[in-house]
N, C-alpha and C. Protein backbone atom coordinates (compact mmCIF):
# COMPACT_ATOMS: atom_id res chain seq x y z
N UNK A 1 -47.27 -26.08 -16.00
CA UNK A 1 -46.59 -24.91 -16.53
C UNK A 1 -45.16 -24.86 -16.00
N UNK A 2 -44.40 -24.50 -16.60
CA UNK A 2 -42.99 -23.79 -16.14
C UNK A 2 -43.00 -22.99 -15.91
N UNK A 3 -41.33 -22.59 -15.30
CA UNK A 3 -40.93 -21.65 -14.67
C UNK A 3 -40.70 -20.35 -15.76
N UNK A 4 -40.76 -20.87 -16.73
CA UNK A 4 -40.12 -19.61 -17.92
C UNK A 4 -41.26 -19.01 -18.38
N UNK A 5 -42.99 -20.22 -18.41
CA UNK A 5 -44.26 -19.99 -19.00
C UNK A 5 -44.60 -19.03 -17.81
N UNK A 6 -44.37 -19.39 -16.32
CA UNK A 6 -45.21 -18.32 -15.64
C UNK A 6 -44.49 -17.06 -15.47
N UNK A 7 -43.40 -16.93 -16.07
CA UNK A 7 -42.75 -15.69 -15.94
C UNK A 7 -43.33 -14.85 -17.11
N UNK A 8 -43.38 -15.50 -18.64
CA UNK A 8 -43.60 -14.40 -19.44
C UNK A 8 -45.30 -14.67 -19.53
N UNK A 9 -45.99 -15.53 -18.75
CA UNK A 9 -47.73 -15.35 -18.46
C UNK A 9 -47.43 -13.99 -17.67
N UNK A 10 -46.84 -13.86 -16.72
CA UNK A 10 -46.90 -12.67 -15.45
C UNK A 10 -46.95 -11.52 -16.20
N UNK A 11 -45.30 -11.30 -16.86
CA UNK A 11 -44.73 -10.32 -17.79
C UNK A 11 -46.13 -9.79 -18.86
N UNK A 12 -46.82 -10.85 -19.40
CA UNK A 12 -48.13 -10.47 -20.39
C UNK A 12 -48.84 -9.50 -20.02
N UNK A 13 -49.49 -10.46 -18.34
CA UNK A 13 -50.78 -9.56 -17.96
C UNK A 13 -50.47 -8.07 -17.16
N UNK A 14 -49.29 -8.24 -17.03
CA UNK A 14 -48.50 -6.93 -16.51
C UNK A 14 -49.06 -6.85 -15.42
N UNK A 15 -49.27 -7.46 -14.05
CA UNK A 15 -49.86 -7.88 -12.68
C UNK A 15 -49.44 -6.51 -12.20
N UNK A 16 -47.77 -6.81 -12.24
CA UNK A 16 -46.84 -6.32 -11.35
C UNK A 16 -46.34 -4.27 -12.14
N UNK A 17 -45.85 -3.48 -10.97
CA UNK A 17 -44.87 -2.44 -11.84
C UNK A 17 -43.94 -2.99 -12.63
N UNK A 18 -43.53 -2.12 -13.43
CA UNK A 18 -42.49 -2.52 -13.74
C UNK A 18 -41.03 -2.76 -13.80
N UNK A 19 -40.44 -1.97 -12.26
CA UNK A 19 -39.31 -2.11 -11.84
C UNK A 19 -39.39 -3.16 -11.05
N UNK A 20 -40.18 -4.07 -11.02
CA UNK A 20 -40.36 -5.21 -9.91
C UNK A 20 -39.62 -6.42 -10.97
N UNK A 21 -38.64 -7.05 -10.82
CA UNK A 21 -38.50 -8.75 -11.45
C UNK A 21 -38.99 -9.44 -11.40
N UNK A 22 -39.12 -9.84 -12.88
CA UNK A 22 -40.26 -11.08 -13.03
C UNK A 22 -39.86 -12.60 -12.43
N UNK A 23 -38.89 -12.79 -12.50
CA UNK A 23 -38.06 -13.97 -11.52
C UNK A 23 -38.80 -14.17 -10.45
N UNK A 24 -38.88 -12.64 -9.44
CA UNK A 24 -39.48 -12.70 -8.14
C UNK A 24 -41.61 -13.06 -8.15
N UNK A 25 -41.73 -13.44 -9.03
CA UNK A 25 -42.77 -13.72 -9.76
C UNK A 25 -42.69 -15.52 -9.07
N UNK A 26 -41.93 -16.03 -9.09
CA UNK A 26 -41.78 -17.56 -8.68
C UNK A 26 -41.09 -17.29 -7.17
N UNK A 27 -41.83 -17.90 -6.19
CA UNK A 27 -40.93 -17.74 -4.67
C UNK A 27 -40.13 -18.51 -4.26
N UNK A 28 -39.77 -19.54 -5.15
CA UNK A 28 -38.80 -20.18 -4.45
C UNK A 28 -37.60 -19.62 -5.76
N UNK A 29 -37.70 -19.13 -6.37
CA UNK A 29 -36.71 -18.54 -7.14
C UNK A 29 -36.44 -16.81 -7.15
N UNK A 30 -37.53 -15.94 -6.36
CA UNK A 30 -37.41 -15.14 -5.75
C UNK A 30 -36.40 -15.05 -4.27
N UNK A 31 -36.59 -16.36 -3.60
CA UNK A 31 -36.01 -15.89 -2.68
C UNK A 31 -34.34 -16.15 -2.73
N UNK A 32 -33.81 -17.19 -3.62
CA UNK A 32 -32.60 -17.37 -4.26
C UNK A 32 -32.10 -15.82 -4.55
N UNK A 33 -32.75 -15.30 -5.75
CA UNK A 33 -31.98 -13.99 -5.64
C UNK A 33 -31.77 -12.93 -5.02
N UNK A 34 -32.76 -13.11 -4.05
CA UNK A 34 -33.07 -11.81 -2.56
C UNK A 34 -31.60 -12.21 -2.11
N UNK A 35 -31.08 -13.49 -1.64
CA UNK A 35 -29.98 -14.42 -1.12
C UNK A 35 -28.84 -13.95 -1.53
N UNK A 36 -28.75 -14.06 -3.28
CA UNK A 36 -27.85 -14.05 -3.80
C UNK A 36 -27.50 -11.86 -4.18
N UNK A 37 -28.45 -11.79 -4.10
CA UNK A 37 -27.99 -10.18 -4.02
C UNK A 37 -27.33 -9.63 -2.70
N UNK A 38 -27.97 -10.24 -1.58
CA UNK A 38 -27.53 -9.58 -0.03
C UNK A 38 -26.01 -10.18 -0.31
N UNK A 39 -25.75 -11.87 -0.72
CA UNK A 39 -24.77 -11.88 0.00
C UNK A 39 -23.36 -11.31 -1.22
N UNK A 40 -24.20 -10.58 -2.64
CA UNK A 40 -23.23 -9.62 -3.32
C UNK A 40 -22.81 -8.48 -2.93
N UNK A 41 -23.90 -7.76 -2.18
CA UNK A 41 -23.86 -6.46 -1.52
C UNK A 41 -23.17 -6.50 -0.25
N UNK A 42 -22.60 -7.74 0.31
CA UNK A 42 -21.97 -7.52 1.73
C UNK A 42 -20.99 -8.12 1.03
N UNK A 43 -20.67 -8.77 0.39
CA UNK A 43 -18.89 -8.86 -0.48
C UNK A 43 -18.52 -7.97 -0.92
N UNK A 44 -19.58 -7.27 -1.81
CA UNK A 44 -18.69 -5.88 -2.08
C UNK A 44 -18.54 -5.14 -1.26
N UNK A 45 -19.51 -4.73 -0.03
CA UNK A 45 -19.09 -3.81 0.55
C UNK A 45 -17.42 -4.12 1.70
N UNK A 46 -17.69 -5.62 1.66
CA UNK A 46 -16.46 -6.04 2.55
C UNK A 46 -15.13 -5.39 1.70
N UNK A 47 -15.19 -5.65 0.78
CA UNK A 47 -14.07 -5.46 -0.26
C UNK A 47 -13.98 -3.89 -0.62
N UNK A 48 -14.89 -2.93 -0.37
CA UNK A 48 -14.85 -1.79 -0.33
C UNK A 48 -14.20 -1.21 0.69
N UNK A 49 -14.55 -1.71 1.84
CA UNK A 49 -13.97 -1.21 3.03
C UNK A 49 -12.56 -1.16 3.00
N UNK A 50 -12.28 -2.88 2.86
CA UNK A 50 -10.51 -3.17 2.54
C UNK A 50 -9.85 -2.23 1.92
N UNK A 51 -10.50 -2.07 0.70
CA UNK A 51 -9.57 -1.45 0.06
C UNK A 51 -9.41 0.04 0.19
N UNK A 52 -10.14 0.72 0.91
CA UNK A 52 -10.49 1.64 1.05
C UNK A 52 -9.39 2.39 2.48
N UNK A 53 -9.52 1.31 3.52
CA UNK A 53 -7.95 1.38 4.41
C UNK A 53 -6.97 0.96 3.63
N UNK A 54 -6.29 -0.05 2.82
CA UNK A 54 -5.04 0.28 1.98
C UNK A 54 -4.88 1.09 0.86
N UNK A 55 -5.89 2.27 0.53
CA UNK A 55 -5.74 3.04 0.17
C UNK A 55 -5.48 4.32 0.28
N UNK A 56 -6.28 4.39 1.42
CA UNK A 56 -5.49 5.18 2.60
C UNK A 56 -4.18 5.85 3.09
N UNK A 57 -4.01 4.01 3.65
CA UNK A 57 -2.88 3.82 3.86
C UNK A 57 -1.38 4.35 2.63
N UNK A 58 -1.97 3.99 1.83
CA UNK A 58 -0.65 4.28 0.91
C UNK A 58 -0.80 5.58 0.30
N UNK A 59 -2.14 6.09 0.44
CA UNK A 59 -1.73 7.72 0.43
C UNK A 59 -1.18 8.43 1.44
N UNK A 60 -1.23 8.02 2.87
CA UNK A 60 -0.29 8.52 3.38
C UNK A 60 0.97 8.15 3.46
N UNK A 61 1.78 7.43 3.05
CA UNK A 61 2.73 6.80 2.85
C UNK A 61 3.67 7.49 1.51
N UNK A 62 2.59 7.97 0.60
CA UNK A 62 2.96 8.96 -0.15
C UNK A 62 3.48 10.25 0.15
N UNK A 63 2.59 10.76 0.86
CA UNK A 63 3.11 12.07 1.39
C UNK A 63 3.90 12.04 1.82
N UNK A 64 4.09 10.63 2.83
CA UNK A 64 5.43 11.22 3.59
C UNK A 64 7.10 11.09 2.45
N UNK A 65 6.24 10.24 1.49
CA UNK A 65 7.90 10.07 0.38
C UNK A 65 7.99 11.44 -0.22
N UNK A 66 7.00 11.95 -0.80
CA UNK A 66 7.19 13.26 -0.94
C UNK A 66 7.39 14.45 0.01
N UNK A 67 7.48 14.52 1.12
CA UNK A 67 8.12 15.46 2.32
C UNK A 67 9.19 15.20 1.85
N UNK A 68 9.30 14.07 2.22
CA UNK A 68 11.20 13.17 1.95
C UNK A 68 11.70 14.21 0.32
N UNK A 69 11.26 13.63 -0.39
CA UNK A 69 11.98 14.15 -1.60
C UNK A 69 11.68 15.43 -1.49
N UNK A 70 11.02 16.14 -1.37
CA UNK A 70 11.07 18.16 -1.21
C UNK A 70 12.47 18.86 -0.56
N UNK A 71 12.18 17.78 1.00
CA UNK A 71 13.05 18.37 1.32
C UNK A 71 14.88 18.17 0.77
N UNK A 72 14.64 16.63 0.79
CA UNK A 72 16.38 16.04 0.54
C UNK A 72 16.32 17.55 -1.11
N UNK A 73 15.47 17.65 -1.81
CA UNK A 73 15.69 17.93 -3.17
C UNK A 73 16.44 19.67 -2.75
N UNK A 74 15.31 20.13 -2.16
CA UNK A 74 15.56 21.92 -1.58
C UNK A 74 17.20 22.02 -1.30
N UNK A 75 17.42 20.95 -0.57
CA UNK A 75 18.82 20.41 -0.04
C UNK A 75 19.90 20.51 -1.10
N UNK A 76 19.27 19.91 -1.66
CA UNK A 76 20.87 19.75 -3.26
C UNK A 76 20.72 21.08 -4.05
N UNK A 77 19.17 21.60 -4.00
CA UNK A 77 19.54 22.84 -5.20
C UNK A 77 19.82 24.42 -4.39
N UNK A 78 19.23 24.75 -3.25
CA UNK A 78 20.09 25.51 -2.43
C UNK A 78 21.45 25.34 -2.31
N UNK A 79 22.35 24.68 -1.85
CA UNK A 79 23.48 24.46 -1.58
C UNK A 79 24.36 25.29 -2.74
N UNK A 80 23.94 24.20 -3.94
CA UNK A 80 24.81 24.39 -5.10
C UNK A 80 24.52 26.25 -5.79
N UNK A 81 23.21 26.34 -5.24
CA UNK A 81 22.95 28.04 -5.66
C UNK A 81 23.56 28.82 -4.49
N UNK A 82 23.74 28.61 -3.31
CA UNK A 82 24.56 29.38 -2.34
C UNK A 82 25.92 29.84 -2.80
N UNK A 83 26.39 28.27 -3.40
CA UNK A 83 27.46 28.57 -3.91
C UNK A 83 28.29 29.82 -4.89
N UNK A 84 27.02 29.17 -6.13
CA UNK A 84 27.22 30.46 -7.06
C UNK A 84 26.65 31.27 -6.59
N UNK A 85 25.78 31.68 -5.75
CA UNK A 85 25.53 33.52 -5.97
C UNK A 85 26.82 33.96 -4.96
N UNK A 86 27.58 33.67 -3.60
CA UNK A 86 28.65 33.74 -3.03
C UNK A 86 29.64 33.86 -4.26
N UNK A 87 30.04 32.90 -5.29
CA UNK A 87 30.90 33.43 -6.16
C UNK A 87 30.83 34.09 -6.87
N UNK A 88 29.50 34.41 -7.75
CA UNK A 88 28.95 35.61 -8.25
C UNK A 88 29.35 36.97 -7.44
N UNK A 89 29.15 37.22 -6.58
CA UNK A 89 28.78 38.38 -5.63
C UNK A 89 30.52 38.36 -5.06
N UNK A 90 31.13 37.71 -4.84
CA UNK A 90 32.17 38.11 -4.52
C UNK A 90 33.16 39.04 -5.50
């Protein structure tokens, strides 16, 4: 028999639940994907992490450009309104 015959023999007699994979039905091809899932789930999570500090990171990096621009901005439009209400009012 093959690997494809004892999967959909398994799948027939319905042995197993059915959130279980029929793959894991064969053990030396069960344990390939046990393998190949852990070592998806620790890449992604590696890559989660990463990105997760330079994301961070550049949100705070944001804020501080926006402090920057609030204030330089408050700066230019006060001034020029000091002006006119002083000439207004005079």
């Amino acid at each position: 028999m093959s690997v494809s015959s004892e999967i959909i023999d398994s799948i027939k007699k319905d042995e197993r639940p059915w959130f279980i994979p029929a793959l894991l039905a064969v053990p030396s091809l069960g344990a390939g994907i046990i393998k190949l899932n852990l070592w998806l789930a620790i890449s992604i999570a590696v890559a989660v992490l990463i990105v997760t500090v330079l994301v961070t990171m550049a949100l705070g990096r944001f804020k501080d450009w926006i402090i920057l621009i609030i204030q330089r901005m408050s700066t230019f439009v006060l001034f020029p309104l000091s002006v006119v209400l002083r000439i207004l009012l005079v």
